[in-house]
C-alpha atoms as a PDB file:
ATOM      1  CA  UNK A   1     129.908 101.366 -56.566  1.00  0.00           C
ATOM      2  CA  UNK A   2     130.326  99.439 -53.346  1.00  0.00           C
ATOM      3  CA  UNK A   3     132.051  95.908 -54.717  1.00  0.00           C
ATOM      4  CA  UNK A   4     133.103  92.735 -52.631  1.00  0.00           C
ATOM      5  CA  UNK A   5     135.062  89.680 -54.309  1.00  0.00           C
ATOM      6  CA  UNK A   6     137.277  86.539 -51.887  1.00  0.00           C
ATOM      7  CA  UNK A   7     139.950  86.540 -53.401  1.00  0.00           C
ATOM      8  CA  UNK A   8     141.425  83.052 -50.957  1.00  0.00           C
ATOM      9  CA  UNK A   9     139.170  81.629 -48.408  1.00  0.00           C
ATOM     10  CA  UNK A  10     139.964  78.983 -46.240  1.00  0.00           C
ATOM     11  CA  UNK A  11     142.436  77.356 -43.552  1.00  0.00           C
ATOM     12  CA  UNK A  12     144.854  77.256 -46.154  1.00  0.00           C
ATOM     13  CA  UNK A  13     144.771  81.709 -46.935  1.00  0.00           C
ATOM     14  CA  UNK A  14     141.605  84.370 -46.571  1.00  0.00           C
ATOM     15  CA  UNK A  15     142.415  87.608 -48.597  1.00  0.00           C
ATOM     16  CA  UNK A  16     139.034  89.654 -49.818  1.00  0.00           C
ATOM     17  CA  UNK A  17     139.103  92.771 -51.849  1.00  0.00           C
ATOM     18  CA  UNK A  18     136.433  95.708 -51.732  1.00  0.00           C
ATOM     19  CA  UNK A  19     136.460  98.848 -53.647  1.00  0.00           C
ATOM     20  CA  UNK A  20     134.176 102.026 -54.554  1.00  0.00           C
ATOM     21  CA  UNK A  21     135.055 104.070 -57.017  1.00  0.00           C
ATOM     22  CA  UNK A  22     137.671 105.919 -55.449  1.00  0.00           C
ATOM     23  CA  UNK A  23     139.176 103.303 -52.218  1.00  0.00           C
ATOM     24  CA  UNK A  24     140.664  99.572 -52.833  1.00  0.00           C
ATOM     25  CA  UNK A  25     141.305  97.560 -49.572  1.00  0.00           C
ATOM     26  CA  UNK A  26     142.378  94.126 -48.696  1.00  0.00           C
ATOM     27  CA  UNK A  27     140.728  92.664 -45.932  1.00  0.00           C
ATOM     28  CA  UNK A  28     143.752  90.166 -44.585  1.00  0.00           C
ATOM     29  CA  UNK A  29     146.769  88.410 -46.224  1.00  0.00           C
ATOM     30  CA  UNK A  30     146.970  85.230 -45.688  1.00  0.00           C
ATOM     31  CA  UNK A  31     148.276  83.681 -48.888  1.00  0.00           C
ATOM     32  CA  UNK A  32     151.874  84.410 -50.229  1.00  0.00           C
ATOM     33  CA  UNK A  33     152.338  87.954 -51.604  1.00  0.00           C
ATOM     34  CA  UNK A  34     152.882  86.697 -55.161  1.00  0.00           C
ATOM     35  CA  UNK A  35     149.592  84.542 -55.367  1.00  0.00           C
ATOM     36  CA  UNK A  36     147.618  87.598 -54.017  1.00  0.00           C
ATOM     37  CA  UNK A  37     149.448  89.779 -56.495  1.00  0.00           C
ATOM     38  CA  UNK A  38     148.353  87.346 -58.797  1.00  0.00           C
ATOM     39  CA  UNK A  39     145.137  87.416 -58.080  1.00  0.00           C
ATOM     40  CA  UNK A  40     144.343  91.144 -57.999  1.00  0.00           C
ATOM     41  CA  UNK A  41     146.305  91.079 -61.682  1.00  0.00           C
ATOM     42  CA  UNK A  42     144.073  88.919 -62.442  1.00  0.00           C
ATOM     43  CA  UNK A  43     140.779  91.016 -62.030  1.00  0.00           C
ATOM     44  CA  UNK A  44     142.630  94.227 -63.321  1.00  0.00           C
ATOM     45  CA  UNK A  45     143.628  95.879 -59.888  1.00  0.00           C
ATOM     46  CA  UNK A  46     147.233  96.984 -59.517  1.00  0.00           C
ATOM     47  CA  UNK A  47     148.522  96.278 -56.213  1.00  0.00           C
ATOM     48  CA  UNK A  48     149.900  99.617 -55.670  1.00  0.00           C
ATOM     49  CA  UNK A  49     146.150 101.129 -56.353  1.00  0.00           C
ATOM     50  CA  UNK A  50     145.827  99.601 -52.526  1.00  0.00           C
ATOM     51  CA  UNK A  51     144.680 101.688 -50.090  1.00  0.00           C
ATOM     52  CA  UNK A  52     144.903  99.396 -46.739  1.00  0.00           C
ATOM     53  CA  UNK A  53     145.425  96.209 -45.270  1.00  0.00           C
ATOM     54  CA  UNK A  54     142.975  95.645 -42.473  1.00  0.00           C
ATOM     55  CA  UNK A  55     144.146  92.574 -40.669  1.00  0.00           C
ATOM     56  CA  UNK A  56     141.746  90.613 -38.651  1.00  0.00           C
ATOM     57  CA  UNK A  57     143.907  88.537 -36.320  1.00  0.00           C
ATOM     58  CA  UNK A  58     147.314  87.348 -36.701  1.00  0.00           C
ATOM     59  CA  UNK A  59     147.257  83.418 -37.688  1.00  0.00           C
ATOM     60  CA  UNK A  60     149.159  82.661 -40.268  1.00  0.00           C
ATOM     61  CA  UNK A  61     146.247  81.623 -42.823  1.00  0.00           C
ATOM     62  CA  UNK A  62     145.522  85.880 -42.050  1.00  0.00           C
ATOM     63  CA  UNK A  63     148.642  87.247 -42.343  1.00  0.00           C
ATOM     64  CA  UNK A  64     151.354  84.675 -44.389  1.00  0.00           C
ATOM     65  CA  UNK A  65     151.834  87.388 -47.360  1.00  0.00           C
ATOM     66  CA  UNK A  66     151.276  90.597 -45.145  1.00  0.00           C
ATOM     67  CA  UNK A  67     155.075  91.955 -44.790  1.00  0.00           C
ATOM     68  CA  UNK A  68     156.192  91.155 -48.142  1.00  0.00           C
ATOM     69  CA  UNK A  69     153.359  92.724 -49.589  1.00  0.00           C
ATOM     70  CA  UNK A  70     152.653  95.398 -47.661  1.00  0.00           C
ATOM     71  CA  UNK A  71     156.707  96.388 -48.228  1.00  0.00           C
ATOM     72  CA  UNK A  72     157.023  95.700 -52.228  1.00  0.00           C
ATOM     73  CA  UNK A  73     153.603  97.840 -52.969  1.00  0.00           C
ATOM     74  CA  UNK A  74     153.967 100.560 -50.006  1.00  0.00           C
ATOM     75  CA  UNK A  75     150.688  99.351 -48.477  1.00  0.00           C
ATOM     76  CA  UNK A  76     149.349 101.177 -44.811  1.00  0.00           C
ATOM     77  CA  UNK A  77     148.660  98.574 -42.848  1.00  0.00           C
ATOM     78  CA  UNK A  78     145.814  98.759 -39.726  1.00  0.00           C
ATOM     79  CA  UNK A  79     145.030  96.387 -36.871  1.00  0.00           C
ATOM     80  CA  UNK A  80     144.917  96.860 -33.146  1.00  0.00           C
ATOM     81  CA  UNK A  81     147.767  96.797 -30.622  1.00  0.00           C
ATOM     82  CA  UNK A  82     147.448  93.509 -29.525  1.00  0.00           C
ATOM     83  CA  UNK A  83     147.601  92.218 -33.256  1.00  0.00           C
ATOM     84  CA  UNK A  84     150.323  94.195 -33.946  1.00  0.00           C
ATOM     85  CA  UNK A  85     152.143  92.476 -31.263  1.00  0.00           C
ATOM     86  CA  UNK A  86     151.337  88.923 -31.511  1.00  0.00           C
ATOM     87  CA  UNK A  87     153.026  89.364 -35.055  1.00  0.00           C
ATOM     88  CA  UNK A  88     156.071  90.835 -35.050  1.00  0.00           C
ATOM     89  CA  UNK A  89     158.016  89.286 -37.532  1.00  0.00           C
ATOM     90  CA  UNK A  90     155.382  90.664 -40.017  1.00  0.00           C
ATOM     91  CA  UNK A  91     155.533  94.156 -38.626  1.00  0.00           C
ATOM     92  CA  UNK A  92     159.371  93.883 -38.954  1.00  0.00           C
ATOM     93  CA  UNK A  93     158.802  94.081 -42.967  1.00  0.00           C
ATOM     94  CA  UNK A  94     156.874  96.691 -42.696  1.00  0.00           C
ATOM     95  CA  UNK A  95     157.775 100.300 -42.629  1.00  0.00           C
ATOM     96  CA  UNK A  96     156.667 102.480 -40.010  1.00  0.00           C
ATOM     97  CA  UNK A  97     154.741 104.951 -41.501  1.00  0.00           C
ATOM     98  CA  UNK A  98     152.937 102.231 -42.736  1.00  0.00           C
ATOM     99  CA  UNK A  99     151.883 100.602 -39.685  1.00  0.00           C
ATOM    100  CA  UNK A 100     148.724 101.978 -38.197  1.00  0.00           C
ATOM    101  CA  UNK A 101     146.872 101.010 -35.089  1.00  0.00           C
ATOM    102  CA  UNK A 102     143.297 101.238 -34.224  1.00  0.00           C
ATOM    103  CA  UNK A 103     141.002 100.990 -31.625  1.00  0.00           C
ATOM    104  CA  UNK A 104     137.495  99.629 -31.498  1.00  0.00           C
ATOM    105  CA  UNK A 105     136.308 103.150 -33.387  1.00  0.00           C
ATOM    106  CA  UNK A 106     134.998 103.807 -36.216  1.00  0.00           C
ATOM    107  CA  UNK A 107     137.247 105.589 -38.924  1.00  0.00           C
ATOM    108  CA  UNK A 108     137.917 105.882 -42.246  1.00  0.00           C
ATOM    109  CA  UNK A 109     139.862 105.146 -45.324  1.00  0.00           C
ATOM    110  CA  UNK A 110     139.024 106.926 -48.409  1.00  0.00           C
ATOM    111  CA  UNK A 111     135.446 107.140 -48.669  1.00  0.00           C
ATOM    112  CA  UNK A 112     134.894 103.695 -46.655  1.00  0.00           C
ATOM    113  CA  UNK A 113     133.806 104.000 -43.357  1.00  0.00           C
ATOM    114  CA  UNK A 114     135.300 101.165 -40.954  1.00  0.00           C
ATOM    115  CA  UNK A 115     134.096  99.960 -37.929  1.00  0.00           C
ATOM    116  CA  UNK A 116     136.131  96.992 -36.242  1.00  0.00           C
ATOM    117  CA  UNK A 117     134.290  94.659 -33.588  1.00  0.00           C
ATOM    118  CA  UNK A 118     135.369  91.882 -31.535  1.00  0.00           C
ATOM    119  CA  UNK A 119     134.825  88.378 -32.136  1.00  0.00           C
ATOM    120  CA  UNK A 120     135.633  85.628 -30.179  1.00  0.00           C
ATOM    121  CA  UNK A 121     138.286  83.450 -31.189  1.00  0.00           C
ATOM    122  CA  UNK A 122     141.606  82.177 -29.694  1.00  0.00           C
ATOM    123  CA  UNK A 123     143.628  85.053 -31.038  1.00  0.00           C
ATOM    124  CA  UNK A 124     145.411  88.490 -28.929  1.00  0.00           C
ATOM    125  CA  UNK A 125     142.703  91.087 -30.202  1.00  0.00           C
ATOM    126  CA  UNK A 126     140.541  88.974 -32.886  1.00  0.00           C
ATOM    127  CA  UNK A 127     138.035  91.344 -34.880  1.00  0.00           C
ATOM    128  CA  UNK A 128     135.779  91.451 -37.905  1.00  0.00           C
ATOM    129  CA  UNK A 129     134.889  94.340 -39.543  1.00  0.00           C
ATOM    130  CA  UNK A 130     131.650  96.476 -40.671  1.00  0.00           C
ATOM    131  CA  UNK A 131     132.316  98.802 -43.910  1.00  0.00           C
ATOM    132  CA  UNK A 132     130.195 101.585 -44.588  1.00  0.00           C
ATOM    133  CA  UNK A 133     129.737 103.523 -48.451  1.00  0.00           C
ATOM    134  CA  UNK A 134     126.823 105.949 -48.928  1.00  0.00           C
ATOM    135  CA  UNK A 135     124.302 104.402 -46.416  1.00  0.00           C
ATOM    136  CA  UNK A 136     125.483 100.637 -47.448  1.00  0.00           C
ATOM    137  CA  UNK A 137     126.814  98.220 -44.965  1.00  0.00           C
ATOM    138  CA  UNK A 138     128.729  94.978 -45.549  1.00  0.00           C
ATOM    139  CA  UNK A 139     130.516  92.990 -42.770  1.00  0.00           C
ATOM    140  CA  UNK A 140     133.222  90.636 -43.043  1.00  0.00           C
ATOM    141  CA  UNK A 141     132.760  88.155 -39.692  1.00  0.00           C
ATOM    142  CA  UNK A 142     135.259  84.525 -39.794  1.00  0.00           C
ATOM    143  CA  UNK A 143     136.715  83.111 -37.360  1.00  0.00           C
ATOM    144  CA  UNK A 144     134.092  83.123 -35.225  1.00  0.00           C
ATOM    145  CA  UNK A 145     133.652  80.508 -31.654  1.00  0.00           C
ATOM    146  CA  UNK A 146     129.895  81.547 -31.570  1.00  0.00           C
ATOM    147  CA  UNK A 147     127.703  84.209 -32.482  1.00  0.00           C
ATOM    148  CA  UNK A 148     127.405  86.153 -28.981  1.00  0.00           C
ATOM    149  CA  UNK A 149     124.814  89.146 -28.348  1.00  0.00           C
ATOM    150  CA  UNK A 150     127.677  91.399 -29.349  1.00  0.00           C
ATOM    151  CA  UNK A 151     128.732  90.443 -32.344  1.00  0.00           C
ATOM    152  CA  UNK A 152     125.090  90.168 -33.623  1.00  0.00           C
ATOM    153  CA  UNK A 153     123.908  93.132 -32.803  1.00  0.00           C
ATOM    154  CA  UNK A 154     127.196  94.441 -35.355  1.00  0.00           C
ATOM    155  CA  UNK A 155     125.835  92.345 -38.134  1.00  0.00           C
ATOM    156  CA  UNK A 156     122.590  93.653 -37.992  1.00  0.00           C
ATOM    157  CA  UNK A 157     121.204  96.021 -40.937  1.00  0.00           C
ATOM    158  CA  UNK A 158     123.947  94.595 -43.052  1.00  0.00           C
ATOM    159  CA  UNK A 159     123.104  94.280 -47.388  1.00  0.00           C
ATOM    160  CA  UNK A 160     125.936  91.952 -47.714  1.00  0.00           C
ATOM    161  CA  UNK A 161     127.918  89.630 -44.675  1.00  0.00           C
ATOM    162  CA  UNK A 162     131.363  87.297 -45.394  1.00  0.00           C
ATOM    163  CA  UNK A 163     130.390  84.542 -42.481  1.00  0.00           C
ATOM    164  CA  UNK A 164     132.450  81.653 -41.658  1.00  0.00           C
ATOM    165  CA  UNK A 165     131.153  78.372 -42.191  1.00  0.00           C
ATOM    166  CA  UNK A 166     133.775  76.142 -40.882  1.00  0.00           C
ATOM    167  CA  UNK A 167     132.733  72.821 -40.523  1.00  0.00           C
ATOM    168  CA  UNK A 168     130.300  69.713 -40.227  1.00  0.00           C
ATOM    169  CA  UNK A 169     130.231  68.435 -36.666  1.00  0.00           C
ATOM    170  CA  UNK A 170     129.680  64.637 -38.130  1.00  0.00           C
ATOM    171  CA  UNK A 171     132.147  65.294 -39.842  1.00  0.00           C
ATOM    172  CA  UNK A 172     134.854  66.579 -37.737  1.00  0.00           C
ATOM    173  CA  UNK A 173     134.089  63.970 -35.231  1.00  0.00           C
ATOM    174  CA  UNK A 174     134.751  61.592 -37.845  1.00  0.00           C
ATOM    175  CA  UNK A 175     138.026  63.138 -39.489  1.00  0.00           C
ATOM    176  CA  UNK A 176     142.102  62.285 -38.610  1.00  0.00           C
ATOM    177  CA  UNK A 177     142.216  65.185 -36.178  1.00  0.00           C
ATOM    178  CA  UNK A 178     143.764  64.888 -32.836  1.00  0.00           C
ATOM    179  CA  UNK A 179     140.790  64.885 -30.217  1.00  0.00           C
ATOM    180  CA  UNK A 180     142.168  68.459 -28.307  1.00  0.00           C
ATOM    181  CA  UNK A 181     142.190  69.859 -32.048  1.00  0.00           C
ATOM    182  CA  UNK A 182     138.616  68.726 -32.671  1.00  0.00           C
ATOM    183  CA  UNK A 183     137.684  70.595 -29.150  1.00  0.00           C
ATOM    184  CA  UNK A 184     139.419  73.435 -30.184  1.00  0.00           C
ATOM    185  CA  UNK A 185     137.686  73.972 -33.353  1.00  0.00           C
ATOM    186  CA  UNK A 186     134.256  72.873 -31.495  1.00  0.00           C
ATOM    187  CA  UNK A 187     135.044  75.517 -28.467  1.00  0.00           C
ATOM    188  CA  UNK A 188     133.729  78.566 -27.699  1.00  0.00           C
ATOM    189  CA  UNK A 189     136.732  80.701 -29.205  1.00  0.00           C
ATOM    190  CA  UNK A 190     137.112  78.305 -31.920  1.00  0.00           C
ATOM    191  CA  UNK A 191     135.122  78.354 -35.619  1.00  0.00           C
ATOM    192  CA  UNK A 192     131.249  78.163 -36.519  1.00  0.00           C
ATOM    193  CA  UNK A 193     129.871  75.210 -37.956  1.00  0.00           C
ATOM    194  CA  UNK A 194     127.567  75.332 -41.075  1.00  0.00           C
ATOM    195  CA  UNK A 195     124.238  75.563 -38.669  1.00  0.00           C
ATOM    196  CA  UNK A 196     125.223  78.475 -36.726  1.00  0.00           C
ATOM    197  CA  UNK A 197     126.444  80.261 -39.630  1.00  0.00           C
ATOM    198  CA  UNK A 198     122.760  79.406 -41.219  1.00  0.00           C
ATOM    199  CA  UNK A 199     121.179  80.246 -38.029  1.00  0.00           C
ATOM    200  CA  UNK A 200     123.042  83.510 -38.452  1.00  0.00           C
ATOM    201  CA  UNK A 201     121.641  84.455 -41.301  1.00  0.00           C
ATOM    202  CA  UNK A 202     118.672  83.461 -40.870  1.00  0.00           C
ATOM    203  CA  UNK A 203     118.301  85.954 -37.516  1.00  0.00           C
ATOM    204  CA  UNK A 204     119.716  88.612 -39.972  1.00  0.00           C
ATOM    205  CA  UNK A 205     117.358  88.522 -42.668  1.00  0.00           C
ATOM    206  CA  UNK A 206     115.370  89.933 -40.793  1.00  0.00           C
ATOM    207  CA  UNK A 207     117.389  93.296 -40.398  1.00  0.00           C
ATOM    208  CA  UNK A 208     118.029  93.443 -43.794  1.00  0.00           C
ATOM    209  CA  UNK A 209     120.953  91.150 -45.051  1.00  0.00           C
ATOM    210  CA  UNK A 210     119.994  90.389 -48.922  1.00  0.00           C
ATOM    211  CA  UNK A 211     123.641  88.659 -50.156  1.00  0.00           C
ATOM    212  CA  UNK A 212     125.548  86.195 -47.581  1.00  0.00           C
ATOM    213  CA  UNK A 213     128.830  84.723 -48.623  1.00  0.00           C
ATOM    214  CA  UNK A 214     129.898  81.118 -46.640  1.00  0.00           C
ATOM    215  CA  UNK A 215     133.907  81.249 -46.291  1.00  0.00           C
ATOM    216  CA  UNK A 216     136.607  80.013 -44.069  1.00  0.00           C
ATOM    217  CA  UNK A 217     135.715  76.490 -44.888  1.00  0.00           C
ATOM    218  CA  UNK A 218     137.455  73.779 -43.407  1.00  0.00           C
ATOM    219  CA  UNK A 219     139.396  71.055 -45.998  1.00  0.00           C
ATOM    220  CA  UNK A 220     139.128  68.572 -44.138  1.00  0.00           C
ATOM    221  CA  UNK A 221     135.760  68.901 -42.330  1.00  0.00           C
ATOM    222  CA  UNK A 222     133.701  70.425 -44.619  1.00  0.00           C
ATOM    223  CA  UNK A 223     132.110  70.738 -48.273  1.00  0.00           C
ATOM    224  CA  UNK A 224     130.965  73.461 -50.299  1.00  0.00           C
ATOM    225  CA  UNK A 225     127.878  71.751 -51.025  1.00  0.00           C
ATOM    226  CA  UNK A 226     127.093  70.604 -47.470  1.00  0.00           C
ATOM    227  CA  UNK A 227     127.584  73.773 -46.140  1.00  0.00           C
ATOM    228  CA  UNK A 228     125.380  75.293 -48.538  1.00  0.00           C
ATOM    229  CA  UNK A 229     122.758  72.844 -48.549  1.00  0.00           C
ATOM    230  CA  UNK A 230     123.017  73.245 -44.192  1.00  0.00           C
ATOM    231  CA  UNK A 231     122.146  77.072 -44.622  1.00  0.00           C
ATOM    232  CA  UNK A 232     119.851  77.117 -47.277  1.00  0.00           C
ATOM    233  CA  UNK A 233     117.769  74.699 -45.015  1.00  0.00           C
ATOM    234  CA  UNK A 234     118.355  76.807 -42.262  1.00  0.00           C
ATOM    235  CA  UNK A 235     116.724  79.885 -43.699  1.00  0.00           C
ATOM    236  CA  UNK A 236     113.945  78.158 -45.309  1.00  0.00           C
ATOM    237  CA  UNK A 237     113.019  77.050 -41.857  1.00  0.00           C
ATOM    238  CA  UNK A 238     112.167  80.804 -40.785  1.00  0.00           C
ATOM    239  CA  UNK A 239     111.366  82.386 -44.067  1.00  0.00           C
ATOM    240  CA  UNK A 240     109.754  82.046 -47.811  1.00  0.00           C
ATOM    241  CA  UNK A 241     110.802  81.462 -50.810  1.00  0.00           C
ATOM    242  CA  UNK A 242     110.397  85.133 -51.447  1.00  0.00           C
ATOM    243  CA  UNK A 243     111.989  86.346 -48.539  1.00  0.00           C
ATOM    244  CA  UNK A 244     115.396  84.404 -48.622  1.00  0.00           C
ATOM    245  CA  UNK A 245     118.867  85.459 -48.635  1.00  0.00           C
ATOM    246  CA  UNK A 246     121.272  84.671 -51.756  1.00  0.00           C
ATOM    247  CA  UNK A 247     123.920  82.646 -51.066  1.00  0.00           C
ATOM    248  CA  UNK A 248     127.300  81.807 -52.281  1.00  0.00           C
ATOM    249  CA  UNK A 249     130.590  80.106 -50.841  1.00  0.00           C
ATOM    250  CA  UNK A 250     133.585  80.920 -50.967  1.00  0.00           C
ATOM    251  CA  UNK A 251     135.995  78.788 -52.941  1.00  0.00           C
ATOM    252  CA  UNK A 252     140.018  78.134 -51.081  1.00  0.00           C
ATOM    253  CA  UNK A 253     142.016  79.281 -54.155  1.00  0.00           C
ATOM    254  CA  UNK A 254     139.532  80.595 -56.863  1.00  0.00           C
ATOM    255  CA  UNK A 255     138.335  84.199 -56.681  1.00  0.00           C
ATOM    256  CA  UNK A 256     134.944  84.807 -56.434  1.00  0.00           C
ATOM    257  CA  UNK A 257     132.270  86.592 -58.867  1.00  0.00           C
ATOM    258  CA  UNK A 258     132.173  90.565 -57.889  1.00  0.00           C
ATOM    259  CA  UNK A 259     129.444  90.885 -55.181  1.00  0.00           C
ATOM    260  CA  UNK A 260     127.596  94.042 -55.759  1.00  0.00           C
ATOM    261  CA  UNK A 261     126.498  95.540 -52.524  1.00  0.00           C
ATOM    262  CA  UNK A 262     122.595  96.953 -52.927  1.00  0.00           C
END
């Protein structure tokens, strides 16, 4: 068993859950404690059954429930040094045997093998994360300015990849934001729109990605359908019918079906 569910995805909280038979981590925790207490009650998983909190970066919509929760279920926590200092009043709640720091190695928890990779985003130490379990990879990649050589190469030969899917470019340039905001998101260290996140996994069928998940969509500058409808066109650009990668998005507060990872 190699299982993946979202359990928030979005500017508003990301939280996602994967588990084998014997290791239960929490990528992130960026809604309150009690709704992601909630929401692993809600699909049978006691939150002291928790293994590890990898944390990504350190914005808030990553890490608003992360001391609270981390102290009332006695969770270890991992990210790099940089992270760990760009949020200290998190790290204040939690205990120090609890707080453990890694470096861009792989290593493991339980019987999941973790490898952390950068990304490039306007964070300290931004990363996304490859997790390995009996010869299966899945990747969990948001946040993302643009797909450099790096971080594709770290996708490839993945079954299953979390992607971020951010936002429309029509419309962002047509929403309330201010126009340094609207750069910001647009930049280089900033968040993938729906075609690069298509063109992503388009490239990556190709190496072996069969299940893609669309998350960290933007509220305001973005739709579930659009974003979907964007990719799927994408991919059916490069590849057949027969040949094409399934896809599913992410919803902000609902947690999604259990991706099986084959």
């Amino acid at each position: 068993m190699f299982q993946f569910r979202s359990l928030y995805s979005g500017s508003s909280g990301n939280c996602s859950f994967v588990q084998t038979d014997t290791t239960k981590i929490l990528i992130d925790a960026g809604q309150s404690a009690k709704k992601i207490e909630e929401a692993l009650h809600s699909i049978q998983i006691d939150p002291f059954s928790i293994d590890a909190i990898l944390i990504t970066h350190e914005h808030s919509d990553h890490i608003k429930g992360l001391g609270i929760l981390a102290k009332k279920f006695q969770i270890p926590v991992y990210a790099n040094v940089e992270t760990w200092e760009a949020m200290p009043v998190q790290k204040e709640k939690i205990a120090k045997e609890n707080r453990n720091t890694f470096l861009f190695e792989t290593f493991f928890i339980g019987d999941i093998k973790i490898e952390p990779f950068s990304i490039p985003h306007d964070a300290a130490n931004p990363c996304g994360f490859n997790l390995y379990h009996k010869n299966k990879k899945m990747s969990i990649a948001t946040d993302i300015g643009h797909i450099s050589e790096e971080v594709i190469t770290h996708l490839r030969n993945s079954c299953f990849l979390l992607i971020e899917s951010n936002y429309e470019p029509e419309v962002l340039n047509c929403s309330s934001y201010p126009y340094l905001l609207k750069q910001r998101i647009k930049g280089p260290n900033g968040h993938l729109s729906n075609v690069d996140a298509g063109k992503t996994i388009s490239y990556l069928a190709d190496y072996g990605l069969k299940q893609a998940m669309l998350g960290h969509l933007s509220k305001e500058n973005n739709f579930p359908e659009l974003a979907y409808k964007t990719v799927a066109e994408e991919l059916m650009k490069n590849h057949s019918s027969e040949n094409l990668v399934h896809l599913s998005v992410a919803n902000r507060l609902e947690i999604s079906p259990m991706i099986n990872v084959s």
